[in-house]
Protein backbone atom coordinates (compact mmCIF):
# COMPACT_ATOMS: atom_id res chain seq x y z
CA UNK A 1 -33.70 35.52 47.89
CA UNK A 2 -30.70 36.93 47.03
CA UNK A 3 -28.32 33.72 48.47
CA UNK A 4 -30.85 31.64 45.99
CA UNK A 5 -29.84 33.47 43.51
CA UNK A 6 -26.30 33.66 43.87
CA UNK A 7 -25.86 29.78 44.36
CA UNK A 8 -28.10 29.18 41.00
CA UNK A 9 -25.49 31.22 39.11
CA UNK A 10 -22.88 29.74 41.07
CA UNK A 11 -24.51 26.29 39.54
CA UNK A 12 -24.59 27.64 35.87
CA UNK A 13 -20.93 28.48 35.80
CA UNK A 14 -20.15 25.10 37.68
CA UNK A 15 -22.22 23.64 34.93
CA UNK A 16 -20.81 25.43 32.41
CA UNK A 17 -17.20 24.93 33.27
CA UNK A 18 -18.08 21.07 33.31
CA UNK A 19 -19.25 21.01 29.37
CA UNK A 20 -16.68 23.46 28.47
CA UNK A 21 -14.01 20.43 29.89
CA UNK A 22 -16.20 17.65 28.52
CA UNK A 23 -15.90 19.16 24.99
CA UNK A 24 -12.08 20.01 25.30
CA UNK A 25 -11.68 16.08 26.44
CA UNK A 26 -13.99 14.93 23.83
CA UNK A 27 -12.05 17.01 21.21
CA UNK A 28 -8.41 15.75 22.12
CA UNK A 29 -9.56 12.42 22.21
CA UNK A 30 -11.02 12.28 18.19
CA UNK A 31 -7.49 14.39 17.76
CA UNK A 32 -5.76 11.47 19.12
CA UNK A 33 -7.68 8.49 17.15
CA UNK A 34 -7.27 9.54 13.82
CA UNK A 35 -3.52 10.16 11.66
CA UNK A 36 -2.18 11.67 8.43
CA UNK A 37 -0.84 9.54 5.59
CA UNK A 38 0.55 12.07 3.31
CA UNK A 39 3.79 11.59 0.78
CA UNK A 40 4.80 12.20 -3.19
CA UNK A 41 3.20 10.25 -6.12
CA UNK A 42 6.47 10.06 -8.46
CA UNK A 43 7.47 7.91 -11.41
CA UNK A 44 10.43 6.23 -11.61
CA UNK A 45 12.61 9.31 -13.20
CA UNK A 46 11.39 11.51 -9.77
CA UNK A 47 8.82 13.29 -12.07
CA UNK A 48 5.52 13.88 -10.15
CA UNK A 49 2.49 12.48 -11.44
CA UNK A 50 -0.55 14.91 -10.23
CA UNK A 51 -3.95 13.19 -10.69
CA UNK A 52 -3.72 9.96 -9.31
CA UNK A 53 -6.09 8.52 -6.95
CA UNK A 54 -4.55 7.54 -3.61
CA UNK A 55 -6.91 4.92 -1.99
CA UNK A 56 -6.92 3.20 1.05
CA UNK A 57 -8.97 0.36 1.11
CA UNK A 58 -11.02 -2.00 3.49
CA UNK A 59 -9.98 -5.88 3.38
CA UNK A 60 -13.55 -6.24 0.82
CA UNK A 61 -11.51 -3.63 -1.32
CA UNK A 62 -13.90 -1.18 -0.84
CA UNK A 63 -12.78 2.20 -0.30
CA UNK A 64 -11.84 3.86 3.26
CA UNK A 65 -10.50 7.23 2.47
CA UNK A 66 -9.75 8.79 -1.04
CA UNK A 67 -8.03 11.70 -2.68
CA UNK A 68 -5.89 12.46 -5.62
CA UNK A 69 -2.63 13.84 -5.64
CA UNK A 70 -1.78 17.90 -6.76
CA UNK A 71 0.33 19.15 -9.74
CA UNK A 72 3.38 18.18 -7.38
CA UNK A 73 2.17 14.77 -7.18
CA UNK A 74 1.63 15.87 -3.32
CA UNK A 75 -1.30 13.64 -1.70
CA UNK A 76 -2.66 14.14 2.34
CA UNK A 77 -5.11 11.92 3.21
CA UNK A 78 -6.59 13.35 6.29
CA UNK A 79 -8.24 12.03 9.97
CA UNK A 80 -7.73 8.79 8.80
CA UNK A 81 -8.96 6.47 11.66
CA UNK A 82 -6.00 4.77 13.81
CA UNK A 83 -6.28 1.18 12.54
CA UNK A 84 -4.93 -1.71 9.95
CA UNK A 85 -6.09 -1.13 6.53
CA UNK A 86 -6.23 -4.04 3.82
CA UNK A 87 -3.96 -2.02 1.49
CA UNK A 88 -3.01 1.88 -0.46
CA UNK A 89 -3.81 1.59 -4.10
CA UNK A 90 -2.31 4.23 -6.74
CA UNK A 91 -2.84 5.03 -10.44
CA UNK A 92 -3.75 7.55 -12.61
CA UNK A 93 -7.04 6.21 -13.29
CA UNK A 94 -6.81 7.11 -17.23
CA UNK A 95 -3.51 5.30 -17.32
CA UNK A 96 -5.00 1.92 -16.57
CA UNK A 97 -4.93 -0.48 -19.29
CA UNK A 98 -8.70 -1.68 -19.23
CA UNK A 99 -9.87 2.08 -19.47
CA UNK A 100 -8.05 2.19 -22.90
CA UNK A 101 -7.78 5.93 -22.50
CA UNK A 102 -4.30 6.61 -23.54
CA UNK A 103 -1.75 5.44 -26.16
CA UNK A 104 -0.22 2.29 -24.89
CA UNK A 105 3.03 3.37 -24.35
CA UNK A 106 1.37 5.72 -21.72
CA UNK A 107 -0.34 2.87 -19.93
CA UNK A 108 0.85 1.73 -16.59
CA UNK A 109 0.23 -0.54 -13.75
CA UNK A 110 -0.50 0.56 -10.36
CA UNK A 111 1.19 1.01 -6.90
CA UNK A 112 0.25 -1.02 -3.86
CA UNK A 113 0.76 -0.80 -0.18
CA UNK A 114 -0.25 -3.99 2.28
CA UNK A 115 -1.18 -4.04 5.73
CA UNK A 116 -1.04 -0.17 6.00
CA UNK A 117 -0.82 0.24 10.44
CA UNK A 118 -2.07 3.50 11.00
CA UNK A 119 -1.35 3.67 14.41
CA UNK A 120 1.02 7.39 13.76
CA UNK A 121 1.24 9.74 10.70
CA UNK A 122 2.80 8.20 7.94
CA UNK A 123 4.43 9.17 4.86
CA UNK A 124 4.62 7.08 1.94
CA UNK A 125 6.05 8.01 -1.47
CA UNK A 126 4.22 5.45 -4.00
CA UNK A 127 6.22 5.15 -7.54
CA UNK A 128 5.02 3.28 -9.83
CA UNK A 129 5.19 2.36 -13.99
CA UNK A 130 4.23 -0.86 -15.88
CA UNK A 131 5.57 -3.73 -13.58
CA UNK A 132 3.00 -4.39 -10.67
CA UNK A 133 3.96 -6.26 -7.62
CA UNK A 134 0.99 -7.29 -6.04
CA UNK A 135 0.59 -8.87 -2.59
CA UNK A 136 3.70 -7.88 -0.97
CA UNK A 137 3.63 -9.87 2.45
CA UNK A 138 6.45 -10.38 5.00
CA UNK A 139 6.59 -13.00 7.65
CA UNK A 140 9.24 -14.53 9.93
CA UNK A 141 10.00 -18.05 10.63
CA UNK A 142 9.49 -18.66 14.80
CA UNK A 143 12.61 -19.43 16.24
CA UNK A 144 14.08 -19.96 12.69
CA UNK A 145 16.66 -17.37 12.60
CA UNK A 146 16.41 -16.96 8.93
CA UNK A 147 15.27 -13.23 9.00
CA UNK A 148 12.26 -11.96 7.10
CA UNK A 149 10.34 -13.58 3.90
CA UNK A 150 8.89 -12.05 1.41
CA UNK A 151 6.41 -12.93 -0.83
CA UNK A 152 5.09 -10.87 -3.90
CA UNK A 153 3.53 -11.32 -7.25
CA UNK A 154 5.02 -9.39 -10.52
CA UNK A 155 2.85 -8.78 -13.48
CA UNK A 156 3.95 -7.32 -16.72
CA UNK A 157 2.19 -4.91 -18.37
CA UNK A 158 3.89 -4.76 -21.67
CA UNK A 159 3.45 -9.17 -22.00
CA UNK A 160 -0.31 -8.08 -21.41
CA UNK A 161 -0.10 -5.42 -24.19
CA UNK A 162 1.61 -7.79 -26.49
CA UNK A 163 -0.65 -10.29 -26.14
CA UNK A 164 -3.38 -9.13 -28.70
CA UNK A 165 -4.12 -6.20 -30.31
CA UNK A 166 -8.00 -6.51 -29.73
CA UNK A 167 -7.57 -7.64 -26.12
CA UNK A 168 -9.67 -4.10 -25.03
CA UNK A 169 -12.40 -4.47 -27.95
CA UNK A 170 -12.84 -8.35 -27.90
CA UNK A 171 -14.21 -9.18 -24.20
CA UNK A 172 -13.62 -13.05 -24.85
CA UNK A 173 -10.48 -12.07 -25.41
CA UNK A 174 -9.66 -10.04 -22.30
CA UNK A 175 -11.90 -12.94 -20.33
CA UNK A 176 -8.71 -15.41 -21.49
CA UNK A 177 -6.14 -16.32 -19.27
CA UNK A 178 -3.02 -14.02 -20.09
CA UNK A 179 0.33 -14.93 -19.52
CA UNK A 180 1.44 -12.05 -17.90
CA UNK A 181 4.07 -13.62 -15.63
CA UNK A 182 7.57 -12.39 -15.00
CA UNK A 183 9.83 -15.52 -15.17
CA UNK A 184 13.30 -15.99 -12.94
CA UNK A 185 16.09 -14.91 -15.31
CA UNK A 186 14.45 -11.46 -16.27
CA UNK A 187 13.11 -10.85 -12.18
CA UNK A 188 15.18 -8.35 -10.15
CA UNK A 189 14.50 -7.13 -6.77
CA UNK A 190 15.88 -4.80 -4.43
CA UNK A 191 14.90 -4.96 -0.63
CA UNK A 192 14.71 -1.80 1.54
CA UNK A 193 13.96 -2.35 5.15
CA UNK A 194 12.78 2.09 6.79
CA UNK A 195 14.36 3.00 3.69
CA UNK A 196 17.68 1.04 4.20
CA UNK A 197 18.73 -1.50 1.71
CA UNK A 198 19.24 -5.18 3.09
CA UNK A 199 20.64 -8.14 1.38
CA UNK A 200 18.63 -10.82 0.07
CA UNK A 201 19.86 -14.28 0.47
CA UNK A 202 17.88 -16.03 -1.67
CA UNK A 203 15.00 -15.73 -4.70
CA UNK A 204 12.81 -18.61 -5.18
CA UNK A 205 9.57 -19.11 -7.80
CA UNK A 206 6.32 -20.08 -6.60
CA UNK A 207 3.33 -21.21 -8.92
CA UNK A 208 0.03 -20.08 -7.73
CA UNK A 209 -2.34 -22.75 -8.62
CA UNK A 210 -5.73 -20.35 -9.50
CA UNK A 211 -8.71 -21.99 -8.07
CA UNK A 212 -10.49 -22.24 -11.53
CA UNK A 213 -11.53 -24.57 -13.89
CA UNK A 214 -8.53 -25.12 -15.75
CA UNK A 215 -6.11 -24.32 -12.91
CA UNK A 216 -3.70 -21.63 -14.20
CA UNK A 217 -0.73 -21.13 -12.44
CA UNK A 218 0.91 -17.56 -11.46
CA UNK A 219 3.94 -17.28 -10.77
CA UNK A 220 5.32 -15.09 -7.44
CA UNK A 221 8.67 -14.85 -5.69
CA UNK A 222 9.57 -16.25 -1.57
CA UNK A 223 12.07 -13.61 -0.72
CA UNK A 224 14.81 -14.42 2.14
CA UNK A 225 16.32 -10.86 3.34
CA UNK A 226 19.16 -10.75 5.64
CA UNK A 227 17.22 -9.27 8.54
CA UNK A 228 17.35 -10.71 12.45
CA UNK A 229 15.37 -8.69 14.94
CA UNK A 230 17.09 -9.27 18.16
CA UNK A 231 14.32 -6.93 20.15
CA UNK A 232 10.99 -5.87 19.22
CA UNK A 233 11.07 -2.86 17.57
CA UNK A 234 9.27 -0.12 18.76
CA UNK A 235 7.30 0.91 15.39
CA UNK A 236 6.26 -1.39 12.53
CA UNK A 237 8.95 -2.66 9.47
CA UNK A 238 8.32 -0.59 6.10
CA UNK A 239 9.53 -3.15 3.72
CA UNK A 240 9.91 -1.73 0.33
CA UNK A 241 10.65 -3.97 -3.10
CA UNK A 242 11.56 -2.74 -5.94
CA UNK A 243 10.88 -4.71 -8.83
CA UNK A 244 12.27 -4.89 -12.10
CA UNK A 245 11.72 -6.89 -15.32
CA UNK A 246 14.94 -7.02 -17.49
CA UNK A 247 12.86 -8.64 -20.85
CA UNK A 248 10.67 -5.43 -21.42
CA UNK A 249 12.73 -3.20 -19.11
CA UNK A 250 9.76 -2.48 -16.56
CA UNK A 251 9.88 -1.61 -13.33
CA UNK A 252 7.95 -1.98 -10.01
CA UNK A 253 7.81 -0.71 -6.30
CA UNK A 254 5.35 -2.14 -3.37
CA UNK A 255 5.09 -1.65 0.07
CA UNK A 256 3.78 -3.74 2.92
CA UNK A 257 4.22 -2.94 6.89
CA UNK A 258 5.55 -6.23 9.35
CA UNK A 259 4.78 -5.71 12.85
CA UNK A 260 6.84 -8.23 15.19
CA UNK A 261 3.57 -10.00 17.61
CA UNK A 262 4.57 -9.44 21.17
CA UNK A 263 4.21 -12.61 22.36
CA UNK A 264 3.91 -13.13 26.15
């Protein structure tokens, strides 16, 4: 009676010690499929803006993971699941124009980050202010040897502001199409490839032809950096453009990621 007793408690501790390795297993793997993106919301002076909402998004745009950053401008967005996300978006939501919350000359336009690979913790540092580069994308020519282009889309808040003084109270209005384009001799851009500047070779204008009814065109920028990749490298390109427009001195920062495809 005694031996059937001892090798039933020898089976409950067996037991036991089999859950207890199950759970430690279980535990480092959801440690292991999840990251940190974390960073600074600044403007373009280095002061922090505290407040904004830090979103990363699904490709429909809806939302993944959320937070808003401190009185630092400090953001963490936490167990974020390993994986490609559409893109970061950043404002102070009071600060965008169609609210009509603050004095204009408070407005601005928000930060973007495409093709955020979450595959490790990252840290990115959005600035932003009333030039909006939207749709940062980088892709390379095969077997081109011309480096890396860019393409991105500048819009301008203050054209958008100048436009009409009832553009937030008149909807027709605001429905309109708005020139809001930033044309070739007042673009700028500066090209940082991990946080190291890289030349650009050449700026070029491209018309987006809007697929409405009376076919508007926006304008965005191909841009040729001076960057060969001789080997794979072993994390994902943060390409960073910073954006200025001399007419209304505005300025503009976006951020897209560029994996090289390991082709067999």
């Amino acid at each position: 009676m005694k031996h059937k007793k001892y090798n039933n408690m020898k089976n409950l501790i067996f037991t036991a010690i089999i859950v207890f390795f199950f759970d430690l297993s279980g535990n480092a793997q959801n440690v292991n499929n999840t990251v940190e993106i974390s960073g600074q919301v600044t403007d373009f002076t280095g002061t922090p803006i505290d407040s904004a909402i830090v979103q990363l998004l699904h490709p429909n745009f809806s939302e993944a993971y959320s937070t808003y950053s401190d009185a630092n401008g400090n953001y963490k967005l936490k167990d974020v699941k390993k994986g490609i996300y559409l893109a970061m978006y950043v404002i102070r939501p009071k600060e965008y124009h169609r609210k009509n919350a603050v004095p204009q000359e408070d407005m601005r336009l928000e930060f973007w980050a495409w093709n955020v690979i979450a595959d490790n913790d990252l840290t990115i540092n959005p600035r932003y202010d009333r030039l909006e580069l939207y749709g940062l994308n980088a892709f390379m020519v095969i077997g081109g040897g011309s480096g890396i282009f860019l393409y991105v889309r500048p819009m301008s808040l203050g054209k958008l502001l100048g436009y009409s003084s009832d553009i937030y109270t008149n909807k027709s209005k605001l429905e309109e199409v708005v020139d809001i384009n930033v044309y070739p001799e007042h673009f700028k851009a500066e090209v940082f490839v991990n946080d190291k500047s890289v030349k650009i070779n050449s700026i070029q204008k491209v018309e987006e032809i809007a697929a409405t009814e009376n076919k508007s065109a926006t304008i965005g920028y191909l841009i040729n950096i001076d960057y060969n990749i001789t080997k794979k490298p072993e994390k994902p390109l943060k390409i960073r453009v910073v954006g200025e427009n001399t007419e209304l001195k505005e300025k503009g920062e976006s951020i897209c990621f560029f994996k090289i495809e390991d082709y067999q």
